[in-house]
Structure formats: C-alpha cells, structure tokens
N, C-alpha and C. Protein backbone atom coordinates (compact mmCIF):
# COMPACT_ATOMS: atom_id res chain seq x y z
N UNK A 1 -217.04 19.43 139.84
CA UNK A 1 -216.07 18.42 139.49
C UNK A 1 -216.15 18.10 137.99
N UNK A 2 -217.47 18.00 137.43
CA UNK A 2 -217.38 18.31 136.08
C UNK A 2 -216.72 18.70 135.27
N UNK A 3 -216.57 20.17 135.98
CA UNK A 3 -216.30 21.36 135.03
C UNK A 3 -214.94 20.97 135.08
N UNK A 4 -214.09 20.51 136.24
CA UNK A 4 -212.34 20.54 136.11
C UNK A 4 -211.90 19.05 135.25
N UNK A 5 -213.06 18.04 135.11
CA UNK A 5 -212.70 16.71 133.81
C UNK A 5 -212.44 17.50 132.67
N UNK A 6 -213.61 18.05 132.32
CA UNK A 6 -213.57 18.61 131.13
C UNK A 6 -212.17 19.88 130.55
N UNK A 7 -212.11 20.68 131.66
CA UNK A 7 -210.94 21.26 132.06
C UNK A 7 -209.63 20.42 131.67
N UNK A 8 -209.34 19.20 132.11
CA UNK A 8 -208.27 18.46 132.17
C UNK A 8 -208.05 18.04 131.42
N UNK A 9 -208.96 17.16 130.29
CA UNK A 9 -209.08 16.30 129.30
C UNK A 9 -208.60 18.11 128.26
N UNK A 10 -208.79 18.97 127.91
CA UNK A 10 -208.34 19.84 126.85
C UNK A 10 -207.10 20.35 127.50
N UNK A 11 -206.50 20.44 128.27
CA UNK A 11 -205.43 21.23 128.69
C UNK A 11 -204.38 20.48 128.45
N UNK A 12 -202.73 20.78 127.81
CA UNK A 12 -201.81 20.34 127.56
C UNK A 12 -200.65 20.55 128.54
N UNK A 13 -200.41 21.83 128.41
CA UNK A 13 -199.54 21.98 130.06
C UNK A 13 -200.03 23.25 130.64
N UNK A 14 -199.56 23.46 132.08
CA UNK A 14 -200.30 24.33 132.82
C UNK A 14 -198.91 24.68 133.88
N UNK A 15 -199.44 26.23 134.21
CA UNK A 15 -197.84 26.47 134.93
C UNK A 15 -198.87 27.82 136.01
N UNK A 16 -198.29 27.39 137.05
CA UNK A 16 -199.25 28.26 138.20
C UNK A 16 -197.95 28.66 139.04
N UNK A 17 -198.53 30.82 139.23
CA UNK A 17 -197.91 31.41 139.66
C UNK A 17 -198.14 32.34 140.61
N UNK A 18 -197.53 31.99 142.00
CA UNK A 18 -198.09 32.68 142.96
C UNK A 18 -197.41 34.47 142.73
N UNK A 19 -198.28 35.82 142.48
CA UNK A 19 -197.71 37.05 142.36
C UNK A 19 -197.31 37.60 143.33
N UNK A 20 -198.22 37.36 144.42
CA UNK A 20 -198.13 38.16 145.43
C UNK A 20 -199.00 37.19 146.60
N UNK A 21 -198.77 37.42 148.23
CA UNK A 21 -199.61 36.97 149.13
C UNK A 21 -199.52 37.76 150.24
N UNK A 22 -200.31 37.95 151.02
CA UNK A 22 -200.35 39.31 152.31
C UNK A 22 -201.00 38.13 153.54
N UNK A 23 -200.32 37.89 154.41
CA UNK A 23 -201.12 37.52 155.84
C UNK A 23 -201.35 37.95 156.87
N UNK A 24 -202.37 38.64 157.45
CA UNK A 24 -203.10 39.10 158.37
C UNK A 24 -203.31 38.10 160.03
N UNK A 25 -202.10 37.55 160.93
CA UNK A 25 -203.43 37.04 162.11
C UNK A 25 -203.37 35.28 160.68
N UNK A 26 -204.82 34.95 161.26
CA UNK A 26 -205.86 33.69 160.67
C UNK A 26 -205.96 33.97 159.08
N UNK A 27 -205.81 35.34 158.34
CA UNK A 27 -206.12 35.99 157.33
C UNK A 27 -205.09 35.33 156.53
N UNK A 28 -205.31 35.14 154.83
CA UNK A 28 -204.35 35.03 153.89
C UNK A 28 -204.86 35.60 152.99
N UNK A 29 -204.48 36.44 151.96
CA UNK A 29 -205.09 36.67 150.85
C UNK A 29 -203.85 36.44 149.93
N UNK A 30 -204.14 35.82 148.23
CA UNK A 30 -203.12 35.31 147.45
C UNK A 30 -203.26 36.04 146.35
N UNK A 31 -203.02 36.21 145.61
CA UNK A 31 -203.11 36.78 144.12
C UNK A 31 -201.94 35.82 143.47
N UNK A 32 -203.16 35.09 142.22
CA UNK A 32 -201.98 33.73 141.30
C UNK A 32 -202.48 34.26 139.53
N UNK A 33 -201.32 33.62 138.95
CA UNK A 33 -202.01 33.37 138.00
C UNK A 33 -201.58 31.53 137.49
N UNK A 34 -202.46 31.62 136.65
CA UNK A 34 -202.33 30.15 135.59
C UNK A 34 -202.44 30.06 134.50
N UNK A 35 -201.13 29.83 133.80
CA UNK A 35 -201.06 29.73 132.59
C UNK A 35 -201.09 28.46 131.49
N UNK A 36 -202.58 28.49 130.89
CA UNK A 36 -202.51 27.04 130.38
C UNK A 36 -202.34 27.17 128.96
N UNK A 37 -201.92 26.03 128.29
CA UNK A 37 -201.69 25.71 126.71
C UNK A 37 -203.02 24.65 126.25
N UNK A 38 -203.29 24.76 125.92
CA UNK A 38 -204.56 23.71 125.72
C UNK A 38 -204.00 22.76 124.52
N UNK A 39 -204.60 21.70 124.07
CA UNK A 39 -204.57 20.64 123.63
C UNK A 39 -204.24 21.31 121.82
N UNK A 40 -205.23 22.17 121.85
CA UNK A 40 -205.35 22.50 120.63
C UNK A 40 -203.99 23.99 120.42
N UNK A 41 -203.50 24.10 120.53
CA UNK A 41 -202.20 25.19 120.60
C UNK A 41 -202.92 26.49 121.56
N UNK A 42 -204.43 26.62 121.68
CA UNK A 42 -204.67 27.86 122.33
C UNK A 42 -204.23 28.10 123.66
N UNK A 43 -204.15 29.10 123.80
CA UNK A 43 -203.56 29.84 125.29
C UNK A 43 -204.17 30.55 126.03
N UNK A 44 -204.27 30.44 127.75
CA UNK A 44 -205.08 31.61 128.21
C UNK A 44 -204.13 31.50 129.53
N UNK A 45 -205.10 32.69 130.54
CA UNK A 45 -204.67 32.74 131.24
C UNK A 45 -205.37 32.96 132.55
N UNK A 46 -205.70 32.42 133.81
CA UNK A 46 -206.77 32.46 134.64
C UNK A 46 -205.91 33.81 135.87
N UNK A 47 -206.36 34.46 135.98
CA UNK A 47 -205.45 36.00 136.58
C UNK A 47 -207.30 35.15 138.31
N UNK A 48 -206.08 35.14 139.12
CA UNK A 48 -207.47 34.65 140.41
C UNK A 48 -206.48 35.41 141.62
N UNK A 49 -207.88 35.68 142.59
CA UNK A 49 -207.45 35.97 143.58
C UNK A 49 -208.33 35.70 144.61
N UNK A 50 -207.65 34.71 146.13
CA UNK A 50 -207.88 33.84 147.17
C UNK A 50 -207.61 34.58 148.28
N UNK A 51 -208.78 33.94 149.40
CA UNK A 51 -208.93 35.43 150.30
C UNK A 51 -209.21 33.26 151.41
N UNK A 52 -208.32 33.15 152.04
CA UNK A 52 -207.90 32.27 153.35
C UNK A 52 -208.20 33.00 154.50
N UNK A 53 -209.45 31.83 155.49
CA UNK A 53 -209.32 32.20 156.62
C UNK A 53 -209.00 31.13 157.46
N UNK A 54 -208.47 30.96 158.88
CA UNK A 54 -208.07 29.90 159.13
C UNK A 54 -208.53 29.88 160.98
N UNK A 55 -209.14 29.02 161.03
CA UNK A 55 -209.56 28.35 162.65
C UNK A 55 -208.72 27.12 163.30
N UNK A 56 -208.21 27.11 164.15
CA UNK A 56 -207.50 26.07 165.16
C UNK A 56 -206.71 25.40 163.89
N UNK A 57 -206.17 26.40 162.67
CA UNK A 57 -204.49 25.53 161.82
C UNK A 57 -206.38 25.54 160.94
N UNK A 58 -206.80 25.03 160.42
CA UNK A 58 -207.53 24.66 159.52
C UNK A 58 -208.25 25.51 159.09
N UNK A 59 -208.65 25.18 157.25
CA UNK A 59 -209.14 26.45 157.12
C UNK A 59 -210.56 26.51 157.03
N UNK A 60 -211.08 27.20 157.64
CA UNK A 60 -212.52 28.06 157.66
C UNK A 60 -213.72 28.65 156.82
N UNK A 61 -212.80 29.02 156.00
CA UNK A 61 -213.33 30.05 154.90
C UNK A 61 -212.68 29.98 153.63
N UNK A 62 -213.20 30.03 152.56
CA UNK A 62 -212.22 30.49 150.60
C UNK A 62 -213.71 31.18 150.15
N UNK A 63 -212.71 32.38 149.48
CA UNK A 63 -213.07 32.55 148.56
C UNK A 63 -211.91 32.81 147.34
N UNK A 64 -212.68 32.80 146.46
CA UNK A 64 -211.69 33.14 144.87
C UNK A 64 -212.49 33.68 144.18
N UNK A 65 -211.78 34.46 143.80
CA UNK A 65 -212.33 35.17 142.05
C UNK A 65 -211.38 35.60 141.20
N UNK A 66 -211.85 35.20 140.06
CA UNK A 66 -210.99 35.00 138.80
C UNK A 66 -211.52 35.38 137.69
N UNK A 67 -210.55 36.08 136.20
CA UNK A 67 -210.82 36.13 135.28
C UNK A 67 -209.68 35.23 134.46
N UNK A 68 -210.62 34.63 133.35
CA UNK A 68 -209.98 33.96 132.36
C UNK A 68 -209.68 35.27 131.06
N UNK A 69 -208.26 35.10 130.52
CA UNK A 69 -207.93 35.45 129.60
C UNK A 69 -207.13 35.10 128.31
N UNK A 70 -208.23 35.21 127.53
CA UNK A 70 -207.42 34.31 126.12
C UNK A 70 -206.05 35.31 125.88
N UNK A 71 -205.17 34.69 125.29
CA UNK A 71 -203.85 35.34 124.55
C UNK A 71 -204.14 35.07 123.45
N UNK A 72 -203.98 35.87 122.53
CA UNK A 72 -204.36 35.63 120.73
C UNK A 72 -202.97 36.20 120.02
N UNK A 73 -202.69 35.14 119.53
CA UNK A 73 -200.88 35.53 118.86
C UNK A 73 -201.72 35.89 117.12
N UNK A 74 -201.01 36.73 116.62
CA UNK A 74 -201.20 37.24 115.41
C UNK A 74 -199.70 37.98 114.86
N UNK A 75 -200.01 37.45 113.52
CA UNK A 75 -198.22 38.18 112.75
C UNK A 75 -198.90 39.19 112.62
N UNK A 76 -197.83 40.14 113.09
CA UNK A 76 -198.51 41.57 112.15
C UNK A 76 -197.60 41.81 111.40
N UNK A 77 -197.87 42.74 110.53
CA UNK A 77 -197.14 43.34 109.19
C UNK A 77 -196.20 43.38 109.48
N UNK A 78 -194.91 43.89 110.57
CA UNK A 78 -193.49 43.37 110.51
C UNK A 78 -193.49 41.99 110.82
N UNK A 79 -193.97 40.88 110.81
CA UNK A 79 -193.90 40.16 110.98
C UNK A 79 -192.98 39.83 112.72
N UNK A 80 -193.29 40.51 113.75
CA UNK A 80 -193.30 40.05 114.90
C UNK A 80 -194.62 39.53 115.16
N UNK A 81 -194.62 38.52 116.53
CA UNK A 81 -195.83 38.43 117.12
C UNK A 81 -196.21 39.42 117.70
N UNK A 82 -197.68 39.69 117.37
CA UNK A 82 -198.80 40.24 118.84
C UNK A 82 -199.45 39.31 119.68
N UNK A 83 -199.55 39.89 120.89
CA UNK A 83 -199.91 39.50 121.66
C UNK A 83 -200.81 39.47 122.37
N UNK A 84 -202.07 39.47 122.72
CA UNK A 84 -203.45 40.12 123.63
C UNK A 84 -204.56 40.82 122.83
C-alpha cells in the first residue's frame, strides 16, 4: 500500500487499457496496459498481464506480471520526435 501512495502522489494522469482477454470455464487471463504521465512531464508505461481464477462467482486466485516502460521523447536531427 505504500508503494501505490507514493505511486499516486507523482502521477498526473493515467489511462488503462484492456488489449486482449481469453476465458476458460472459472479461468480469465487479461493482458492491459497503463499509461501514465507523471507529475514531472515523464512517461511510462506498465505492459501487465492477469491470470483470474474464480470459485462459487468469487475470485480465488491473481496473479500479475508486469513490465514498466519508460518512453523517452528526443528531437532528432529532422526535428521529429523519437520515441522509445
């Protein structure tokens, strides 16, 4: 719980996107991402994927795993942005 104050207090806006989801039976598995802006203009992006199991409607089981990924904008010599 820590970790998501600290999380909250730097983050400016945040936009969460379900890619894909497959259900099995009791089974869910999700693939999201989340795209946050932080306080300070930086950007990343949390790429996670959630594996739902579910007993009598309720759920049973989570797992998740996730990678965080910074976006790094840079002018390059034509002066477009880069990206990653």
């Amino acid at each position: 719980m820590e970790l998501l104050k600290q999380l909250a207090a730097d983050v400016d806006t945040l936009r969460y996107d379900i890619v894909r989801q497959f259900q099995d039976g009791d089974e869910v598995l999700q693939q999201q991402v989340l795209h946050l802006t932080m306080t300070d203009g930086s950007r990343s992006e949390v790429h996670a994927a959630m594996y739902f199991r579910f007993d009598g409607g309720l759920i049973d089981h989570i797992e998740e795993y996730f990678n965080v990924v910074p976006i790094n904008e840079s002018m390059s010599s034509s002066g477009s942005l880069d990206q990653r």
